[in-house]
N, C-alpha and C. Protein backbone atom coordinates (compact mmCIF):
# COMPACT_ATOMS: atom_id res chain seq x y z
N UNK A 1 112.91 90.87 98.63
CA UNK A 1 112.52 91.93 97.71
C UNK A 1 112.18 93.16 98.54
N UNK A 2 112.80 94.17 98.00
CA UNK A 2 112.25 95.74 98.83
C UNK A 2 111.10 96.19 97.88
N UNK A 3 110.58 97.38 98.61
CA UNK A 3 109.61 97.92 97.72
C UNK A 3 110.12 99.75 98.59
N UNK A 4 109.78 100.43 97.33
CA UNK A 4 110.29 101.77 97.74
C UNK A 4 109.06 102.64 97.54
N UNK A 5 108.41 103.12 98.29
CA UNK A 5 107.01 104.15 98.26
C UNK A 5 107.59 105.28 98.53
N UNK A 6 107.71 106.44 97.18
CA UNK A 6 107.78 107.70 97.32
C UNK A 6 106.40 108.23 97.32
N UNK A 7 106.48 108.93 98.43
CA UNK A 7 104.97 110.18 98.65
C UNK A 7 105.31 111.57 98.99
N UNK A 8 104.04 112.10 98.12
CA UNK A 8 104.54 113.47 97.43
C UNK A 8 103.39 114.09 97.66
N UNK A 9 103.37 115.31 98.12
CA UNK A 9 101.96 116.33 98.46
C UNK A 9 101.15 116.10 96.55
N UNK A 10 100.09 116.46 96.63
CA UNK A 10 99.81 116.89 95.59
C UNK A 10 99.80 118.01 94.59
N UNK A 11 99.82 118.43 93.39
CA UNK A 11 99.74 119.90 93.07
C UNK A 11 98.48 120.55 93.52
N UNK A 12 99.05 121.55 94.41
CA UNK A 12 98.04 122.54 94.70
C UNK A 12 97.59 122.27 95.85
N UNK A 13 98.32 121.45 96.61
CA UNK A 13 98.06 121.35 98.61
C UNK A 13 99.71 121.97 98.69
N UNK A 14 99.24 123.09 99.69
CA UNK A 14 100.17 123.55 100.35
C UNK A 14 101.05 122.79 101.33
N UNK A 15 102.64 123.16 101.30
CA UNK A 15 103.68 122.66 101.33
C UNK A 15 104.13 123.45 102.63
N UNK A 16 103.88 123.80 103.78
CA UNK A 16 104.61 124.29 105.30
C UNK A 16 106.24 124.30 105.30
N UNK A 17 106.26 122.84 104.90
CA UNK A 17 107.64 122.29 105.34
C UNK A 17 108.73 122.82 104.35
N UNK A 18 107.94 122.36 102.61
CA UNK A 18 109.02 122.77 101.93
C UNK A 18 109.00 124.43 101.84
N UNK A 19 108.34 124.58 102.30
CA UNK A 19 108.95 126.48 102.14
C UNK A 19 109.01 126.91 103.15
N UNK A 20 109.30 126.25 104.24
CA UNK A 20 110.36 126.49 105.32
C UNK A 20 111.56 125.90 104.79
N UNK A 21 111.67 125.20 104.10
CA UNK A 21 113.32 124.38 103.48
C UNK A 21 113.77 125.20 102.36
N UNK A 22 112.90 126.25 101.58
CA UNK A 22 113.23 126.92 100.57
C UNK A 22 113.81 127.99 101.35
N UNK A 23 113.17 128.75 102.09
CA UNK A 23 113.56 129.75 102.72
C UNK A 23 114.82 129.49 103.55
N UNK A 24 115.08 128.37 104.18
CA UNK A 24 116.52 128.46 104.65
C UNK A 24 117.48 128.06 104.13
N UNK A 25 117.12 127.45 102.87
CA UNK A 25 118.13 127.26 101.63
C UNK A 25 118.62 129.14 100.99
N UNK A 26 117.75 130.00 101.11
CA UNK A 26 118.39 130.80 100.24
C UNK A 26 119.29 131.70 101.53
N UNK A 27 118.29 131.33 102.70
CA UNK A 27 119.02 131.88 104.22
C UNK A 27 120.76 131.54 104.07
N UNK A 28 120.81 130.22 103.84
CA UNK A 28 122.50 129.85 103.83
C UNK A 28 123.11 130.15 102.61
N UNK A 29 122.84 130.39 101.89
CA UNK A 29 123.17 131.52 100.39
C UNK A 29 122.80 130.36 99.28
N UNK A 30 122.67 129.80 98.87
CA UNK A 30 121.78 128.73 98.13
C UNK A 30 121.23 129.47 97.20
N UNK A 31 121.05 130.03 96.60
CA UNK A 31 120.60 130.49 94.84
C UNK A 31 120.30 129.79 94.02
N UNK A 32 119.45 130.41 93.46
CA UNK A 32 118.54 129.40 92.04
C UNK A 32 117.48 128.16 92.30
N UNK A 33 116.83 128.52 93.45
CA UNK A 33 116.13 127.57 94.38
C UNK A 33 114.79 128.19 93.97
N UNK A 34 113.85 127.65 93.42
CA UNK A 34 112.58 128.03 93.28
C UNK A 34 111.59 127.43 94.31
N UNK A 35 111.42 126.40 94.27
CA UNK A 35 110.12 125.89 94.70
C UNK A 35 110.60 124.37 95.15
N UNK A 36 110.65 124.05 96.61
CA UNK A 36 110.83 122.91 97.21
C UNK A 36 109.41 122.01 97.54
N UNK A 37 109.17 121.28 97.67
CA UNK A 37 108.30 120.38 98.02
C UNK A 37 109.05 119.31 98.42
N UNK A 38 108.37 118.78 99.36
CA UNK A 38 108.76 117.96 100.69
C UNK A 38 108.12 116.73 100.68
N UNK A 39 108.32 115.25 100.59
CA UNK A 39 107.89 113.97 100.91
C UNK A 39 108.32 113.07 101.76
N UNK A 40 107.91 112.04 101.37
CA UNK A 40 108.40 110.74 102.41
C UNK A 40 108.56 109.45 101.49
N UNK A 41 109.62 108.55 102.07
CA UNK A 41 110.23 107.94 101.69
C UNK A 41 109.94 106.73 102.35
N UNK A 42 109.36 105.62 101.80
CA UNK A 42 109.15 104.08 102.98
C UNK A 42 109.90 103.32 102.38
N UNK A 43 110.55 102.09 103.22
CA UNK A 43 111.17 101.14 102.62
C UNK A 43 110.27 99.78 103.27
N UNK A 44 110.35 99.27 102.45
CA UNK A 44 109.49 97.88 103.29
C UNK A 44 110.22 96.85 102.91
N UNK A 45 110.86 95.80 103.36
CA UNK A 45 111.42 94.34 103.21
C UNK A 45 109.91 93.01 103.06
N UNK A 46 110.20 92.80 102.02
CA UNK A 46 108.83 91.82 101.76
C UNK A 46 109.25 90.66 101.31
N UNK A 47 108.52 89.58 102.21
CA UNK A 47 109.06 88.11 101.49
C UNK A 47 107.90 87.83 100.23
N UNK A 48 108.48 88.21 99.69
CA UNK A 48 107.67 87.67 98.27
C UNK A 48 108.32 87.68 97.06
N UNK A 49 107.84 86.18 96.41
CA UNK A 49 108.12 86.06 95.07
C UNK A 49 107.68 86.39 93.89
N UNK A 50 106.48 86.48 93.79
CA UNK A 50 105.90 87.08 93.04
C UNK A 50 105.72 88.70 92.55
N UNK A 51 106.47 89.89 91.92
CA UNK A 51 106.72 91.00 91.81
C UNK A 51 105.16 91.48 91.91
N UNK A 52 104.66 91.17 90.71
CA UNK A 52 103.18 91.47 90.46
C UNK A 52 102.22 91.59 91.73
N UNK A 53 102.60 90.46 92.09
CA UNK A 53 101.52 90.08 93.69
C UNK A 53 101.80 91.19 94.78
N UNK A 54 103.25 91.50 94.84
CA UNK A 54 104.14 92.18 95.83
C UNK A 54 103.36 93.48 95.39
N UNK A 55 103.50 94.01 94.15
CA UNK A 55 103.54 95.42 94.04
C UNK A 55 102.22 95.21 94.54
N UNK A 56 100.91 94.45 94.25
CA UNK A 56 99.54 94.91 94.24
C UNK A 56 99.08 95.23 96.15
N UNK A 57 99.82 94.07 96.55
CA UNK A 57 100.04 94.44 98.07
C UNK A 57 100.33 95.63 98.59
N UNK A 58 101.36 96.39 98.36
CA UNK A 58 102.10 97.41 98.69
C UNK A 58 100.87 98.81 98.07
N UNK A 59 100.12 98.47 97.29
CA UNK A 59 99.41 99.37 96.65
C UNK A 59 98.20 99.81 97.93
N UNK A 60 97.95 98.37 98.13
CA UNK A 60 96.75 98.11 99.05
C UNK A 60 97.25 98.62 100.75
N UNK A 61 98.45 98.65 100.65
CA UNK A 61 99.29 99.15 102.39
C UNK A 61 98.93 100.56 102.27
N UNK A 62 99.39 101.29 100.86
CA UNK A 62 99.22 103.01 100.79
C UNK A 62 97.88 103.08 100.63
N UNK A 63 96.93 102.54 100.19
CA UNK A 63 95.62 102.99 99.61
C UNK A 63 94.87 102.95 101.37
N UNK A 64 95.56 102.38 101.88
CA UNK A 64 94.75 101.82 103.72
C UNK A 64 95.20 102.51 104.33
N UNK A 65 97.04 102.15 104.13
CA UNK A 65 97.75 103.32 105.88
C UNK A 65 98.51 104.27 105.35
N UNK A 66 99.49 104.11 104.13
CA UNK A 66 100.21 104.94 104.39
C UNK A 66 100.54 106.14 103.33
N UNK A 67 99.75 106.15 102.84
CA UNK A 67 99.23 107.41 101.67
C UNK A 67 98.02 107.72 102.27
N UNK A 68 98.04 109.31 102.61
CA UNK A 68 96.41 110.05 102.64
C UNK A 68 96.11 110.41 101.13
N UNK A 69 95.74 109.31 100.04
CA UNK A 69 95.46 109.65 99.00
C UNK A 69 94.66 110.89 98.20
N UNK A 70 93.95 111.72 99.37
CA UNK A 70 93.32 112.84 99.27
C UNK A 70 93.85 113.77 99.17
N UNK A 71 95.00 114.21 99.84
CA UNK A 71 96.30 115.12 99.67
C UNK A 71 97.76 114.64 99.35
N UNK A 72 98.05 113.25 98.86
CA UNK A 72 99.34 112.69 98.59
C UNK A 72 99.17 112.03 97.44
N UNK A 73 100.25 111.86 96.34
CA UNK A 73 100.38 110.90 95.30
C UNK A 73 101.51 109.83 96.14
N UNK A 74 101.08 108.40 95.79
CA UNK A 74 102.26 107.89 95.65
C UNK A 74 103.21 106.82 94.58
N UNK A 75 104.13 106.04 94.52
CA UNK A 75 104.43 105.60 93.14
C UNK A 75 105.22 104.56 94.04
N UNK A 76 105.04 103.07 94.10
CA UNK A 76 105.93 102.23 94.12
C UNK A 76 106.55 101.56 92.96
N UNK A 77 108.02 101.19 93.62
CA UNK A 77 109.30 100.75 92.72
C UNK A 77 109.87 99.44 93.50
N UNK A 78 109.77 98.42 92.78
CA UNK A 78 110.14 97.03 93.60
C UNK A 78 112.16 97.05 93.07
N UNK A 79 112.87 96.33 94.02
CA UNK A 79 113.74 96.27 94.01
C UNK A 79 114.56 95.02 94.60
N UNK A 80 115.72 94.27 93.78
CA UNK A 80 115.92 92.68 94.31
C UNK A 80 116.83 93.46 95.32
């Protein structure tokens, strides 16, 4: 079973990266580009059978290491 952790700044913490990515999006002629925001993407391979059990785990990995829940949302998605 995979598990997929998208993490995402929050609204209203400033974004460095994505508006350095906005700005060189319109740099290469790119139009109609408003507002980029920038995340991260984890994949984790987990031996587990239990979905329920799995997700609550994976909750407990971001809530410890790998979400700064103070400035990041995140949302896991289990996958066979």
């Amino acid at each position: 079973m995979k598990a997929l952790i998208k993490i995402t700044l929050k609204n209203g913490v400033l974004d460095p990266q994505g508006k350095a990515i906005e700005h060189a999006l319109g740099s290469l002629g790119f139009s109609g580009v408003n507002e980029v925001r920038q995340g991260k993407l984890i994949e984790l391979d987990l031996e587990a059978n239990d979905a329920a059990a799995a997700k609550a785990e994976v909750e407990r990995m971001c809530e410890s290491l790998l979400a700064n829940t103070v400035i990041e949302n995140y949302s896991v998605e289990l996958v066979s």
